[in-house]
Protein backbone atom coordinates (compact mmCIF):
# COMPACT_ATOMS: atom_id res chain seq x y z
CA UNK A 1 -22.28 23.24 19.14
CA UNK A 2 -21.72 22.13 15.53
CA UNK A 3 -22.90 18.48 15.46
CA UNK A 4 -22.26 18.32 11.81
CA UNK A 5 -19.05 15.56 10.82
CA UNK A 6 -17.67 14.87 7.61
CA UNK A 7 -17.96 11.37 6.41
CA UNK A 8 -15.33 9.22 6.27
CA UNK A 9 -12.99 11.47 8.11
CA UNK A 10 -11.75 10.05 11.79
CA UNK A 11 -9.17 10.80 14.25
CA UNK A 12 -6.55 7.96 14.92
CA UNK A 13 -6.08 7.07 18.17
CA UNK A 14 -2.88 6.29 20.68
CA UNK A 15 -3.23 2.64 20.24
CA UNK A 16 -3.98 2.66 16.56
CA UNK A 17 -1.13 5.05 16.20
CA UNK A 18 1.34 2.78 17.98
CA UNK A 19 0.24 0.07 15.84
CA UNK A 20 0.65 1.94 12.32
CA UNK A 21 4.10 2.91 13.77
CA UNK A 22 4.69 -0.58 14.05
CA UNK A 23 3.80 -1.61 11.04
CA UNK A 24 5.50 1.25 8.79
CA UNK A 25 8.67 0.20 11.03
CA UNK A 26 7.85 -3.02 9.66
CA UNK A 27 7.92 -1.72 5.50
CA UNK A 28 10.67 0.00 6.07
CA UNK A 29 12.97 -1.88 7.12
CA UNK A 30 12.25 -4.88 4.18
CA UNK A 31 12.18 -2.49 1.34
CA UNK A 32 15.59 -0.62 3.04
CA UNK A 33 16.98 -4.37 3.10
CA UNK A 34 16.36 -4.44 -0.58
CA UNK A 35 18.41 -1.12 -0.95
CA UNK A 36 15.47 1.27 -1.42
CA UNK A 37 15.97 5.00 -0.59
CA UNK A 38 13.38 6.17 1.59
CA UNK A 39 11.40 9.61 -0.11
CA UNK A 40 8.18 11.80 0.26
CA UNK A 41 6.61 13.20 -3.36
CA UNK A 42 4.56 16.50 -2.73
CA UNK A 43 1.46 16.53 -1.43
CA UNK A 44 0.56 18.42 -3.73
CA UNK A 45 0.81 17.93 -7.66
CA UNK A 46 -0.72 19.59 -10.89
CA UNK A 47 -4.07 18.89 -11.19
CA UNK A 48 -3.52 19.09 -15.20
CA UNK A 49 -0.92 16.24 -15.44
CA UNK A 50 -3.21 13.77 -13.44
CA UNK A 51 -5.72 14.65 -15.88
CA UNK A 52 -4.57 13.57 -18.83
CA UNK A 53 -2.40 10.72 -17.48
CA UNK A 54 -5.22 9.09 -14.64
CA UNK A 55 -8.51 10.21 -15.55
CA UNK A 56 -10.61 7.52 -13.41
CA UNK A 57 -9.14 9.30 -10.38
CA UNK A 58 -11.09 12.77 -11.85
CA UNK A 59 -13.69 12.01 -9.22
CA UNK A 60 -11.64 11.07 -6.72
CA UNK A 61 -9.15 13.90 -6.59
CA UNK A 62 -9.16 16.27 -3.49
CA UNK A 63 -9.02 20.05 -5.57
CA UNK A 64 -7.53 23.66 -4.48
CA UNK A 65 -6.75 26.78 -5.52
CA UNK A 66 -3.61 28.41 -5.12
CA UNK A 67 -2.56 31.95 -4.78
CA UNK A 68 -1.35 31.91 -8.44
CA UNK A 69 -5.12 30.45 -9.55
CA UNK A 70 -3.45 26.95 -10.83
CA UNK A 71 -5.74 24.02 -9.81
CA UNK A 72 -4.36 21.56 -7.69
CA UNK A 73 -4.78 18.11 -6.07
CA UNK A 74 -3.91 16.51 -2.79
CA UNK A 75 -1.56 13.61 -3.91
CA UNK A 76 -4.24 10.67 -4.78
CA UNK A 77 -1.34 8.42 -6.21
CA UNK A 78 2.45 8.46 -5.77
CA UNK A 79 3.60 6.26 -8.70
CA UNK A 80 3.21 9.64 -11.12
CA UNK A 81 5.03 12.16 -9.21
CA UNK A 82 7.80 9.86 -8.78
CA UNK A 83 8.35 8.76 -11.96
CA UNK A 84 7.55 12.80 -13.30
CA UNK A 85 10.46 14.00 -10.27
CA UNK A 86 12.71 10.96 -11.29
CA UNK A 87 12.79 11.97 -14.94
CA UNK A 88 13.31 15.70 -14.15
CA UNK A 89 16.70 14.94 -11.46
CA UNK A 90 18.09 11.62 -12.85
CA UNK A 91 17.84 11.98 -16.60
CA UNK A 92 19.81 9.20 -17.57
CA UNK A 93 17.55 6.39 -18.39
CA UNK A 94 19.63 3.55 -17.59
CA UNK A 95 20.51 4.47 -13.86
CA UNK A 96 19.25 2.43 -11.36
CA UNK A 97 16.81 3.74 -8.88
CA UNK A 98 15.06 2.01 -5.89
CA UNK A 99 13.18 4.08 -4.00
CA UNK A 100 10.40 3.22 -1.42
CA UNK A 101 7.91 4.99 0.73
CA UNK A 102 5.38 5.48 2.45
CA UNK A 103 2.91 8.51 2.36
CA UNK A 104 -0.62 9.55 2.67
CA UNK A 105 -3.00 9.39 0.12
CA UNK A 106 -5.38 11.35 -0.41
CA UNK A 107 -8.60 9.47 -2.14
CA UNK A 108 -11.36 7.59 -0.98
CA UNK A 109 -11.11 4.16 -0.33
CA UNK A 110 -13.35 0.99 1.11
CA UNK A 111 -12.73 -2.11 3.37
CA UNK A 112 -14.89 -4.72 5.02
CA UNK A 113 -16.08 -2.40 7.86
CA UNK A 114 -14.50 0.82 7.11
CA UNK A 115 -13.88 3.17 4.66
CA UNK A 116 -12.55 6.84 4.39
CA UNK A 117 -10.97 9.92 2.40
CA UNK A 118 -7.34 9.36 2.56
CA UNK A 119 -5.20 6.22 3.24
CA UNK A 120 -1.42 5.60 4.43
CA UNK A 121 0.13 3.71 1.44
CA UNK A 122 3.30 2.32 1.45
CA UNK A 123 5.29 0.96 -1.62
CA UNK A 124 8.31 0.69 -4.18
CA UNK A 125 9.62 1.89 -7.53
CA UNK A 126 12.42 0.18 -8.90
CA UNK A 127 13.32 2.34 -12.17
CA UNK A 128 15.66 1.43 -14.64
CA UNK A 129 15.63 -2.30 -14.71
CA UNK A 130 13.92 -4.13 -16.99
CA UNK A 131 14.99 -7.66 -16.27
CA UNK A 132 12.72 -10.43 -15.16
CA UNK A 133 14.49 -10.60 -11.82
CA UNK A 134 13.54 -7.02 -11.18
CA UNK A 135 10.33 -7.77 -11.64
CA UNK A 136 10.78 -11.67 -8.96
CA UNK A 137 12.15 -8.82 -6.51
CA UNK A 138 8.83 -6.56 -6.37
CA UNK A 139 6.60 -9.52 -5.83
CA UNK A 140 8.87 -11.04 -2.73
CA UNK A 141 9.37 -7.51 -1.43
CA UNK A 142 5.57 -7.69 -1.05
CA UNK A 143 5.50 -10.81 0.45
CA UNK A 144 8.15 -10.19 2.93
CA UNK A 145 6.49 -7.12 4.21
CA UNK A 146 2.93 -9.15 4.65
CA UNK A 147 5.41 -11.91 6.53
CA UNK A 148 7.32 -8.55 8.75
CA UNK A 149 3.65 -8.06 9.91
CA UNK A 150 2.70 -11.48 10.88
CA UNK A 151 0.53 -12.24 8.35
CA UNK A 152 1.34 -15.61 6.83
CA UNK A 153 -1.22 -16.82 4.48
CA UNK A 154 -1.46 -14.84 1.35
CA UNK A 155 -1.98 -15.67 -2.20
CA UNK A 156 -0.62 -13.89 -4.74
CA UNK A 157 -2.30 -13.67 -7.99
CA UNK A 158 0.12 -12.86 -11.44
CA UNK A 159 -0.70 -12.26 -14.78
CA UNK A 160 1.04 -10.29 -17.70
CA UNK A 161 -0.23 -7.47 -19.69
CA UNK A 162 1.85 -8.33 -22.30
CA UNK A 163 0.32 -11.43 -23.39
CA UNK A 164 -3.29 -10.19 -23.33
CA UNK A 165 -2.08 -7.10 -25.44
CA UNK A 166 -0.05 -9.18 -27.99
CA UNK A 167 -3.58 -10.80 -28.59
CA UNK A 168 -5.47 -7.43 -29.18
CA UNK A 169 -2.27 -6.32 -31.24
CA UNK A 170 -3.14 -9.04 -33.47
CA UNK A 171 -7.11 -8.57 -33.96
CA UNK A 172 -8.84 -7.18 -37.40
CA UNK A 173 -10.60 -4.40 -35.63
CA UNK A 174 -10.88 -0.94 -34.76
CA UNK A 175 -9.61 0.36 -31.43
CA UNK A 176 -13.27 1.18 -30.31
CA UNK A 177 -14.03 -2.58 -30.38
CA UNK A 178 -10.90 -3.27 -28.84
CA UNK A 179 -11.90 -1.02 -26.07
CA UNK A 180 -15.24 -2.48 -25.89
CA UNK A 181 -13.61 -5.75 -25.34
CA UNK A 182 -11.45 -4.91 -22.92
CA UNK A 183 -14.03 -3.42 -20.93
CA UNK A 184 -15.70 -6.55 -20.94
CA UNK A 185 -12.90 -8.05 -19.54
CA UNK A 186 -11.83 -5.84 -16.80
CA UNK A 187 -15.48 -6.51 -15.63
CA UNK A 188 -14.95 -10.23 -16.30
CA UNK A 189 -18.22 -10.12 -18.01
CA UNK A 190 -18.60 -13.30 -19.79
CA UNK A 191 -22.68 -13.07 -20.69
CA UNK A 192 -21.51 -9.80 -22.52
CA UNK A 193 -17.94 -10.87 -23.65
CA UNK A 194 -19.51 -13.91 -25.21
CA UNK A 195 -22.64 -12.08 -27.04
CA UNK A 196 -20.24 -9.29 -28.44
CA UNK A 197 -17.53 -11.54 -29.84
CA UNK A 198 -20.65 -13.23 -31.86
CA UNK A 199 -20.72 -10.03 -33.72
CA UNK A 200 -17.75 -9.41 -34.63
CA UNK A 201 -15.96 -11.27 -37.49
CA UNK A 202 -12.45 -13.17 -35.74
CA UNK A 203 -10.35 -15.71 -36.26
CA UNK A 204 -11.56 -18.76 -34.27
CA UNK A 205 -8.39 -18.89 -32.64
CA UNK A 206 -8.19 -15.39 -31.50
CA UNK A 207 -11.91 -15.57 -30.53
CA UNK A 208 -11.47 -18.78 -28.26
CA UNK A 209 -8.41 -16.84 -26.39
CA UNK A 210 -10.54 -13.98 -25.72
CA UNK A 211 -13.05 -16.26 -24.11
CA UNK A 212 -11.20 -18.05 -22.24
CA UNK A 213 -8.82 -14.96 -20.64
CA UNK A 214 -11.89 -13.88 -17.92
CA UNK A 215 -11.57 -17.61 -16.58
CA UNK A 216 -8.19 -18.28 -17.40
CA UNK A 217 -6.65 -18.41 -13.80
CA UNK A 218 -6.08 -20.77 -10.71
CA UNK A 219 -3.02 -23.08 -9.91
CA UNK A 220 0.37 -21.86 -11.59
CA UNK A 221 1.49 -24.74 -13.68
CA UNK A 222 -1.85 -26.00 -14.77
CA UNK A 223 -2.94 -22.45 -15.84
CA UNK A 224 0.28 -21.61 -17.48
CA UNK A 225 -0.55 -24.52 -19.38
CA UNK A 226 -3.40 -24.07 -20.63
CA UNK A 227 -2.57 -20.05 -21.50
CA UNK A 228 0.13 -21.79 -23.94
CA UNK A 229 -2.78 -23.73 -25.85
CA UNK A 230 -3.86 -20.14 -26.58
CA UNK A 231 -0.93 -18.62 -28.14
CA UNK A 232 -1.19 -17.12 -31.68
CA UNK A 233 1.80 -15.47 -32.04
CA UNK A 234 5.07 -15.33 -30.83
CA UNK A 235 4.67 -11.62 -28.69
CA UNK A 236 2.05 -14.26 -26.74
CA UNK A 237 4.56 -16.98 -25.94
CA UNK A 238 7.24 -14.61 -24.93
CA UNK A 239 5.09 -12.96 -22.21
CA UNK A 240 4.73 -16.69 -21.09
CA UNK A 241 8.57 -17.40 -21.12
CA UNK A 242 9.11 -14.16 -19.33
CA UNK A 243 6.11 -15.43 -16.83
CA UNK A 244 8.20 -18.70 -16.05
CA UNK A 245 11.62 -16.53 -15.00
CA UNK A 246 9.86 -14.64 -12.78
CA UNK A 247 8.24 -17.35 -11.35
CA UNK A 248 11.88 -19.19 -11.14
CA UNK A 249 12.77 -16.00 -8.63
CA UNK A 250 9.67 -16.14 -6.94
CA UNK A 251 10.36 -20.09 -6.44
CA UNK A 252 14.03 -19.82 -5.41
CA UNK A 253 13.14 -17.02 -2.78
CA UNK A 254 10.68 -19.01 -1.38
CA UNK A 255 7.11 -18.02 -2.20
CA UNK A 256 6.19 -20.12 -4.91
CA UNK A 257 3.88 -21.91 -3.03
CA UNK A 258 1.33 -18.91 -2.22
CA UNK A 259 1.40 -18.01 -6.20
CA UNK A 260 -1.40 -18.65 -8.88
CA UNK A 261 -1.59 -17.05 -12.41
CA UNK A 262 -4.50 -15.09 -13.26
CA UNK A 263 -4.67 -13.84 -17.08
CA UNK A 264 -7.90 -11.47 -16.77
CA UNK A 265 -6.40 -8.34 -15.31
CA UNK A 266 -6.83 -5.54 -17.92
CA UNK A 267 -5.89 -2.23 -17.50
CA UNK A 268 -8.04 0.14 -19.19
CA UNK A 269 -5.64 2.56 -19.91
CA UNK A 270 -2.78 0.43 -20.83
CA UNK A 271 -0.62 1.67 -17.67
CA UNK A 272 0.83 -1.60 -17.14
CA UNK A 273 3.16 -2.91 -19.92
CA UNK A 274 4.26 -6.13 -18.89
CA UNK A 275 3.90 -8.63 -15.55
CA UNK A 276 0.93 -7.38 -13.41
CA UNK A 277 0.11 -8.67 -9.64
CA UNK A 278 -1.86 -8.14 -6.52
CA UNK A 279 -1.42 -10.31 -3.25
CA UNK A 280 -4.38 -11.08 -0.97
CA UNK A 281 -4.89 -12.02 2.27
CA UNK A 282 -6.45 -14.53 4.26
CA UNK A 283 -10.12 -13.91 4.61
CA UNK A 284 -9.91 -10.49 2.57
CA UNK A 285 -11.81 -10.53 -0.53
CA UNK A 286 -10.09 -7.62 -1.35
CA UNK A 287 -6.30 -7.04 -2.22
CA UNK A 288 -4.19 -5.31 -0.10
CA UNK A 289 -1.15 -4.73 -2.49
CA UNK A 290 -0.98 -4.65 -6.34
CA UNK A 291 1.43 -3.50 -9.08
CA UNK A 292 3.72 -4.33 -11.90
CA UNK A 293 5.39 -3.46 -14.68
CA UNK A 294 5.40 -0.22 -16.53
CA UNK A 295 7.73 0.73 -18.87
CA UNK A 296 6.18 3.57 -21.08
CA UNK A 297 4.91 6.13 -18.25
CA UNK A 298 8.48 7.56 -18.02
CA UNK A 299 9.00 8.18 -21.66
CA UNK A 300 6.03 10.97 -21.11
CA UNK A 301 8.10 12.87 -19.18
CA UNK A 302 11.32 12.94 -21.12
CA UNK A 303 12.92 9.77 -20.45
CA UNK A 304 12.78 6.18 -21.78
CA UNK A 305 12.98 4.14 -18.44
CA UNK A 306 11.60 1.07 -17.49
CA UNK A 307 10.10 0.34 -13.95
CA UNK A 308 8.28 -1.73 -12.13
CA UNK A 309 6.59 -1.26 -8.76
CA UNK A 310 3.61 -2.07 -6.30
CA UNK A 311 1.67 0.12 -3.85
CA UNK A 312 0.12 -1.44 -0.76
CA UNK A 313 -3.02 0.25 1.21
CA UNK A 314 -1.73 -0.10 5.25
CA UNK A 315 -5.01 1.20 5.96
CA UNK A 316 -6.79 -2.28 4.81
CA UNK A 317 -4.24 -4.04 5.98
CA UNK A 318 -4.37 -2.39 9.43
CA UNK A 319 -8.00 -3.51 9.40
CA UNK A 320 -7.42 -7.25 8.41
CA UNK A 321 -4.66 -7.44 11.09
CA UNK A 322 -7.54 -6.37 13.65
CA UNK A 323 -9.71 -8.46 12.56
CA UNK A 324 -7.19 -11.83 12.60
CA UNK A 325 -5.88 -10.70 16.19
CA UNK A 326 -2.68 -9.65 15.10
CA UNK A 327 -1.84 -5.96 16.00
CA UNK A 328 -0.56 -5.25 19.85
CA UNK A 329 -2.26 -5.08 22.73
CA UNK A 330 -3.48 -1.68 23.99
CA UNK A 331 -1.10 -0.38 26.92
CA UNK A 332 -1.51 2.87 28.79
CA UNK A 333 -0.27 6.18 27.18
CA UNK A 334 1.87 6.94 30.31
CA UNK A 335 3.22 4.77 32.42
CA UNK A 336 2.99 6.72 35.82
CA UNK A 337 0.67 9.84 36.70
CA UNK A 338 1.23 12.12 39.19
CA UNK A 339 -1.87 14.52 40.33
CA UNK A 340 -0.50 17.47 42.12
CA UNK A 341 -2.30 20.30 44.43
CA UNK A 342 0.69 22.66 43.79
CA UNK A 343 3.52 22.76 41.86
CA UNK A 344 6.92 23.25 42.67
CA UNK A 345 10.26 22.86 41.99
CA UNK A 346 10.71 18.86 43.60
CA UNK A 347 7.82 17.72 41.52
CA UNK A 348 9.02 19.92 38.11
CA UNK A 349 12.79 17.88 38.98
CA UNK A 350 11.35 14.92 39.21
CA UNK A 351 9.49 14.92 36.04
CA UNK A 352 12.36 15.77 33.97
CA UNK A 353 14.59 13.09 35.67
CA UNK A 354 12.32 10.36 34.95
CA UNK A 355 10.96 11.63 31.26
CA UNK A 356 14.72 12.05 30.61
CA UNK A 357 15.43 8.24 31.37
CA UNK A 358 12.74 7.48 29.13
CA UNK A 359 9.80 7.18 30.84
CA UNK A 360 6.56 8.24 29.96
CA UNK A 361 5.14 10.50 32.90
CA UNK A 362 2.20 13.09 32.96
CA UNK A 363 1.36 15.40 35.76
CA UNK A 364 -1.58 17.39 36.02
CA UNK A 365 -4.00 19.12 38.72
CA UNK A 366 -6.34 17.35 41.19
CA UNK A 367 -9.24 19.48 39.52
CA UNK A 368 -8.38 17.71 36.10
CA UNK A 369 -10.56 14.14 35.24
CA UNK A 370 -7.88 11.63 33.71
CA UNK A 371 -8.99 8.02 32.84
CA UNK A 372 -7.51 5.37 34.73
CA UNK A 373 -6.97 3.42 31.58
CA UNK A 374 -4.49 6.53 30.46
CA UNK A 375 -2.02 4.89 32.93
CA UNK A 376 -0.07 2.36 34.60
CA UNK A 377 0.90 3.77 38.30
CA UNK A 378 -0.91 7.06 40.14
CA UNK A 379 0.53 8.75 42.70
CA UNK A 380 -0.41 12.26 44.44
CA UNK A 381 2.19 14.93 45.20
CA UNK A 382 1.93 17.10 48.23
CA UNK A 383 5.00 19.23 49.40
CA UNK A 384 8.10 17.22 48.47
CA UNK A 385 6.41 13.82 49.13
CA UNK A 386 4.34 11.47 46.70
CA UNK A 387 1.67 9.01 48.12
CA UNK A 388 -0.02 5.87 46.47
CA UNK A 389 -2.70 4.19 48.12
CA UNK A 390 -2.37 6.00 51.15
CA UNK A 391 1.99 5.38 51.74
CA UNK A 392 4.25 7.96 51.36
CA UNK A 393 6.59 7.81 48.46
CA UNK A 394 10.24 9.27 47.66
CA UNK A 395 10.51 9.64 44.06
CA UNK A 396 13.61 6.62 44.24
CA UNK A 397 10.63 4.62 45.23
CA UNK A 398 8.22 5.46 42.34
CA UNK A 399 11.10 5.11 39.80
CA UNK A 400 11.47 1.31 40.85
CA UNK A 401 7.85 0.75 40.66
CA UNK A 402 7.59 2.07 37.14
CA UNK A 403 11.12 -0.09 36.34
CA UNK A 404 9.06 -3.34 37.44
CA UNK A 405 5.93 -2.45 34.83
């Protein structure tokens, strides 16, 4: 035997399946009560197009071959499929489209305790809306799934890629700095933020923004505040003002309480465009669910379209709702077992009857080993008759048993 076992790589199990059933049951139904259309993008996509357009995945990405030679890649993200199949079958740019999901993807990922290749992720796109309450709507869609699930305490840290961009926008230097800076910040890396900004020649008002971003987050109002002292032009304050509707929707919705404002995310690659969030939960020090806004990624596939959107990994989630007690208790796959010398038509009869009114029955030889924690009720068949614990059975009998479980 081949003791050999790729890392990362597990089967799922009955109860864990049940459970993940439960919980994309769950995601549906909040992002359908939004009026999201449910799709699937392919699982697999041009390895070329992720290339140019997500090149930190290049690692990442699952490869083949196929029979035309054309490299391809197991689906590691389903924002860029979308978005590429959304341009291609609804051209016109102002058409609203809402679409949710939820799909496998295929990269590697990493909890508190576990970790593997490919993760279920379920999320929205909301294309072709570009108003501030589009943008309210994606952040309570993620907090009503997290509050479908049971879990209650989140926090939900926002920020805008606007503002921090209208700063760089406005900065005397090179795009190499600029992309040395934002490196800094992405890492949050004051030590090296601080000792590279003393070499380069700024304003003192641009160069006390850029300090402050990496620490420029906690409780909404007071942060908002002090992100205002920091504004040198007007692209700046109108990220803010846009800020303060969304938080109005988040507020009148309900979940204002569970938000704070964080001003250091920075996207590397300048994917997101405007508002920016990810939503934690209790305990986790990692996020479960980010997104935002991103209004240019369309335009590179023929068609000027806003969006906005989040992705959520049900994998880490799964594994925080362990850990907090709050997925279902394990039950038996099958509710009654029958073990049978011989076979025959009474016992084949009787098996369809009861799996037809829904119940969950297996039958199987005396010579097979089943675990008792497989089932509810056991009962052995022998020529027309069933028997539990040494009484004789009609199948009437059984069927009220398995009615009482």
């Amino acid at each position: 035997m081949n003791n050999n076992t790729l890392d990362g790589v597990k089967m799922l199990h009955h109860d864990e399946m049940r459970n993940y059933d439960r919980i994309q049951g769950k995601i549906i139904s909040v992002i359908m009560n939004h009026g999201c259309k449910i799709i699937e993008t392919p699982s697999f996509e041009d390895y070329d197009v992720y290339q140019h357009y997500f090149p930190q995945l290049r690692q990442q990405m699952i490869k083949t071959i196929d029979t035309d030679g054309k490299v391809l890649v197991l689906r590691p993200d389903v924002t860029l499929p979308l978005v590429e199949t959304a341009a291609r079958e609804f051209p016109r740019p102002d058409q609203l489209l809402k679409f949710g999901y939820v799909s496998t993807v295929f990269r590697e990922y990493f909890g508190r305790s576990t970790y593997g290749k490919d993760f279920l992720q379920g999320g929205i796109e909301i294309l072709g809306d570009s108003s501030s309450e589009c943008d309210g709507e994606v952040i309570v869609m993620a907090a009503e799934i997290l509050k479908a699930v049971g879990v209650n305490n989140i926090r939900i840290d926002m920020g805008t890629a606007a503002y921090t961009q209208a700063l760089f926008d406005s900065l005397p230097l090179n795009e190499e700095e600029k992309n040395r800076l934002r490196d800094c910040l992405a890492d949050r890396n004051m030590v090296a933020m601080q000792h590279y900004l003393s070499t380069l020649s700024l304003p003192d008002d641009a160069a006390k923004a850029l300090e402050a971003l990496p620490v420029l987050f906690g409780p909404y109002a007071r942060t908002l505040s002090k992100a205002k002292e920091y504004c040198i032009n007007s692209a700046m304050w109108n990220a803010l003002s846009r800020l303060e509707e969304i938080y109005d929707y988040i507020l009148y919705a309900g979940f204002a309480d569970n938000v704070q404002l964080d001003f250091g995310f920075v996207s590397r690659l300048d994917y997101y465009t405007d508002m920016v969030f990810k939503v934690y939960v209790d305990g986790a020090l990692y996020d479960v669910i980010d997104g935002g806004r991103y209004d240019t990624l369309s335009s590179h596939f023929g068609v000027d379209r806003p969006a906005c959107g989040f992705g959520m990994n049900i994998n880490l989630l799964y594994e925080f709702m362990s850990d907090a007690g709050l997925l279902e208790d394990a039950e038996p796959s099958f509710q009654l077992a029958i073990s049978y010398r011989d076979s025959d038509q009474t016992l084949i009869r009787d098996l369809m009857n009861w799996r037809d009114q829904g119940y969950r029955v297996a039958a199987y030889p005396d010579s097979s080993f089943v675990d008792s924690r497989d089932y509810s009720l056991h009962a052995m068949y022998r020529n027309g008759m069933y028997y539990k614990d040494g009484k004789a059975m009609t199948a009437e009998q059984l069927e009220q048993r398995m009615r009482g479980l």
